[in-house]
C-alpha atoms as a PDB file:
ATOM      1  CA  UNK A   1       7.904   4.448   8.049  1.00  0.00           C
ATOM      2  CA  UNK A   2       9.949   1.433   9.577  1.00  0.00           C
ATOM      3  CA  UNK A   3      11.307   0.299   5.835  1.00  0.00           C
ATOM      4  CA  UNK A   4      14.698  -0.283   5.732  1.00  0.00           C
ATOM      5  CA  UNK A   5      15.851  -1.115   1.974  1.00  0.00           C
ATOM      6  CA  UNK A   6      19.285  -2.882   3.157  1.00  0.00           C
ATOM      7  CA  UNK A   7      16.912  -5.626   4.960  1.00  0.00           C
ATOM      8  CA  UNK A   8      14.327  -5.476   2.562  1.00  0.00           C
ATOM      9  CA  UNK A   9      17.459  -6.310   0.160  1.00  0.00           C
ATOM     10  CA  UNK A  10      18.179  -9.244   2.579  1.00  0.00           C
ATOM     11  CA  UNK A  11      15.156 -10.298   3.167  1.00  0.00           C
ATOM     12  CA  UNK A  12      13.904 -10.710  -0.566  1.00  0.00           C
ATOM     13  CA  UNK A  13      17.895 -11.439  -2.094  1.00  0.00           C
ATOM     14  CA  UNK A  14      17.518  -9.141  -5.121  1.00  0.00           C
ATOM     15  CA  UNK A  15      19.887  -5.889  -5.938  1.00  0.00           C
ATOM     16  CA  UNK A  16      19.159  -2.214  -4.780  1.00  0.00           C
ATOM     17  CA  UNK A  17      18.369  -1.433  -8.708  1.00  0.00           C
ATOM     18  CA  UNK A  18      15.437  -4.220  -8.313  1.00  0.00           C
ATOM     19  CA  UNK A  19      14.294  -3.309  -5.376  1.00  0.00           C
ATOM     20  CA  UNK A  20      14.070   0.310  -6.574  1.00  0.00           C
ATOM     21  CA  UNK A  21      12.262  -0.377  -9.716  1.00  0.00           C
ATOM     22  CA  UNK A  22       9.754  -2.919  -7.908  1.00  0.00           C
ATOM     23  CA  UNK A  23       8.785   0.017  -5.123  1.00  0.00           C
ATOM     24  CA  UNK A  24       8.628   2.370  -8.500  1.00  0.00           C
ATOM     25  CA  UNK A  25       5.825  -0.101 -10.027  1.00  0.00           C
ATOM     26  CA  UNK A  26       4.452  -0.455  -7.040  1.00  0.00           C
ATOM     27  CA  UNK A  27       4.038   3.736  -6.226  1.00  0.00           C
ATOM     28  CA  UNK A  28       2.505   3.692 -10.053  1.00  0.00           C
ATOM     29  CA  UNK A  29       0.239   1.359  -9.015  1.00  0.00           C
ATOM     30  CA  UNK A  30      -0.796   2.506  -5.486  1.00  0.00           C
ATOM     31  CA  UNK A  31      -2.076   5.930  -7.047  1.00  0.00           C
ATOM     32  CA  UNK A  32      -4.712   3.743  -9.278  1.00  0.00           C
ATOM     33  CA  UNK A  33      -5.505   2.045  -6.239  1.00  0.00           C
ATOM     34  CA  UNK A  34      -6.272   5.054  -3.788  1.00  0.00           C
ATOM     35  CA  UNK A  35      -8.002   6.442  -6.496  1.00  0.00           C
ATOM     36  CA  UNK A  36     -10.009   3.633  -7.164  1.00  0.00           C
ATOM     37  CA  UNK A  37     -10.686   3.439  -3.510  1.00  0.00           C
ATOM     38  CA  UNK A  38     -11.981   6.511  -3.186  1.00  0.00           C
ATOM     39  CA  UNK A  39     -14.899   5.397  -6.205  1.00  0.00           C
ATOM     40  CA  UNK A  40     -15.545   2.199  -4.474  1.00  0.00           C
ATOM     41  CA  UNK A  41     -16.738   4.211  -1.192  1.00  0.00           C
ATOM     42  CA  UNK A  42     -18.726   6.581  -3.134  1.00  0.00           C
ATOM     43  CA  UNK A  43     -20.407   3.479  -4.727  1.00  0.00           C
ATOM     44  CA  UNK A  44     -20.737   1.786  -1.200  1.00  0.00           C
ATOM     45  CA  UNK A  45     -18.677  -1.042  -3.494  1.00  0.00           C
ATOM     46  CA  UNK A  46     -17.631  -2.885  -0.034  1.00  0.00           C
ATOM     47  CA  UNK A  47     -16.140  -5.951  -2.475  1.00  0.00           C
ATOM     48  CA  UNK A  48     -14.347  -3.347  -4.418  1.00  0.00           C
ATOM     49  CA  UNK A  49     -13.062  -2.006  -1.245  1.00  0.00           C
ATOM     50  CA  UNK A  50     -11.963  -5.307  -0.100  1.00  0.00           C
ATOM     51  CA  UNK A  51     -10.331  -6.849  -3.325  1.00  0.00           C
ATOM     52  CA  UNK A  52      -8.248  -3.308  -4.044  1.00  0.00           C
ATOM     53  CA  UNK A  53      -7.186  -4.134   0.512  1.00  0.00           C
ATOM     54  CA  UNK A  54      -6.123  -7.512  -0.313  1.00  0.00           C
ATOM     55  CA  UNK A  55      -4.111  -6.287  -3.808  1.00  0.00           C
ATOM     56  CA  UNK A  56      -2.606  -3.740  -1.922  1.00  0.00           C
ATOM     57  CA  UNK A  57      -1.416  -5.597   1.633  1.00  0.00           C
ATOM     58  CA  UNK A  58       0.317  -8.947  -0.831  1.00  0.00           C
ATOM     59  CA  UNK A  59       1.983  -5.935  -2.833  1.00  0.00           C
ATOM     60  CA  UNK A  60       3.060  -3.936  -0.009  1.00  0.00           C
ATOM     61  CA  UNK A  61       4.219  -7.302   1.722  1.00  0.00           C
ATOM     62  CA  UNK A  62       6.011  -8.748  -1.135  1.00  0.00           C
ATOM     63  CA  UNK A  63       8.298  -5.765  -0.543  1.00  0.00           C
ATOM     64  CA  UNK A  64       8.247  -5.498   3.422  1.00  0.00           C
ATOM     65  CA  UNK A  65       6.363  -2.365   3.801  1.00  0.00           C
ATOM     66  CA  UNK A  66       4.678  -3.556   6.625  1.00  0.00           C
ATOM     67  CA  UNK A  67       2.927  -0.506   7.953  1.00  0.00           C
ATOM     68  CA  UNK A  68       0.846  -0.477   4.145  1.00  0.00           C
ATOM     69  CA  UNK A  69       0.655  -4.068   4.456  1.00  0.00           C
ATOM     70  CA  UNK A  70      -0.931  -3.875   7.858  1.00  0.00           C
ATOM     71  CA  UNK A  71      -3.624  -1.201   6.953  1.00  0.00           C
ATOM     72  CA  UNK A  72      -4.212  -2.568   3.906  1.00  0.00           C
ATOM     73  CA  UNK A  73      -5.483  -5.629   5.498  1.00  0.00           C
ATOM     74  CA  UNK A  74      -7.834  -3.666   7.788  1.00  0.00           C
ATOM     75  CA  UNK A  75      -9.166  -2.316   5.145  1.00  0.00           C
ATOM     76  CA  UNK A  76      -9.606  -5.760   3.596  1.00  0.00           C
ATOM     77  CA  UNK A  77     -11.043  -6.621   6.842  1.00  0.00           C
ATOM     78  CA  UNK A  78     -13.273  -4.273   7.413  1.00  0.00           C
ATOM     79  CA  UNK A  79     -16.598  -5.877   6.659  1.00  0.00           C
ATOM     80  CA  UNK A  80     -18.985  -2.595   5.659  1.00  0.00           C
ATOM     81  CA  UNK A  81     -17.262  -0.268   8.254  1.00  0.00           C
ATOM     82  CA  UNK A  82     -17.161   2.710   6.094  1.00  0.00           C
ATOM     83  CA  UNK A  83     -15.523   4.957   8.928  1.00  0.00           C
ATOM     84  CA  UNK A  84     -12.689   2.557   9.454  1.00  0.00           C
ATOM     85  CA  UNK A  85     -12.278   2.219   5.536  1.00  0.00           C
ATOM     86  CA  UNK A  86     -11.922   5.840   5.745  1.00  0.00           C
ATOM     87  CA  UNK A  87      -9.580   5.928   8.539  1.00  0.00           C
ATOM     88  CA  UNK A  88      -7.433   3.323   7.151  1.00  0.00           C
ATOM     89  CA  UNK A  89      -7.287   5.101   3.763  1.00  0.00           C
ATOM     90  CA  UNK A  90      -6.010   8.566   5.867  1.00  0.00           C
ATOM     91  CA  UNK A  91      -3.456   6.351   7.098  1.00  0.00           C
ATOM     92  CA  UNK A  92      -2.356   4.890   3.932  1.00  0.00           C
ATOM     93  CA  UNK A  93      -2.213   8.026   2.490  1.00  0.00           C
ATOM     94  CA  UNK A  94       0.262   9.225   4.930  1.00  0.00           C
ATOM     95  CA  UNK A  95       2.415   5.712   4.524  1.00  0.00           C
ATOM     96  CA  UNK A  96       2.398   6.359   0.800  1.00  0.00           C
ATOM     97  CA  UNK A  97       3.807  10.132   0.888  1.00  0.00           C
ATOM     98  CA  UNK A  98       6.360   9.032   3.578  1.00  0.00           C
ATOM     99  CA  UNK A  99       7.204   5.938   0.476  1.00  0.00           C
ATOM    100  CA  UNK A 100       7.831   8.364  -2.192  1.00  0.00           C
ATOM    101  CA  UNK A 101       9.879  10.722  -0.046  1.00  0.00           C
ATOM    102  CA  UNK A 102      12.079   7.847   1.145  1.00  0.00           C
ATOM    103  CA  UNK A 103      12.521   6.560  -2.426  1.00  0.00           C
ATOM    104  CA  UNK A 104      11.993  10.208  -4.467  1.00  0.00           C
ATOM    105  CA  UNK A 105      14.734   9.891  -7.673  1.00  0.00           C
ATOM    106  CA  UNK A 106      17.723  12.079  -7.000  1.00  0.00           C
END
């Protein structure tokens, strides 16, 4: 993943302990999401799908993770493409394990 926290840190001019608690909130979060992602396309909820996209990509780019951001918004996107939804929740998955590694708690 292409995050950087030191221009993150510049780019939003709030402290490391800030930052760190807002990407904390926002891992909570993203596990709700993915799970409630994976009910939506089960339900063929396609407005689900879209709303939890769009909630996710202002999130993600509110703290410059751009790579979430980005397939967040194709899954927003996506009209009723339920193989691209999928797709784009495979790679969101991956983005999200790479986030908690680069920010696990010492």
């Amino acid at each position: 993943m292409k995050v950087t926290k030191e221009k993150a840190l510049r780019s939003l001019g709030i402290t490391e302990q800030m930052y760190n608690e807002l990407i904390d909130d926002f891992i909570g979060q993203f596990v709700l999401d993915l799970n409630d992602l994976d009910v939506a396309i089960e339900k063929e909820d396609f407005e689900h799908i879209r709303q939890i996209g769009h909630s996710i990509k202002g999130s993600a780019g509110n703290l410059r993770l751009e790579e979430i951001a980005k397939a967040a918004k194709e899954i927003e996107c996506s009209e009723k493409n339920e193989v691209l939804i999928k797709e784009k929740i495979i790679v969101l998955k991956k983005y999200f394990e790479e986030l908690k590694e680069l920010f696990k708690k010492e």
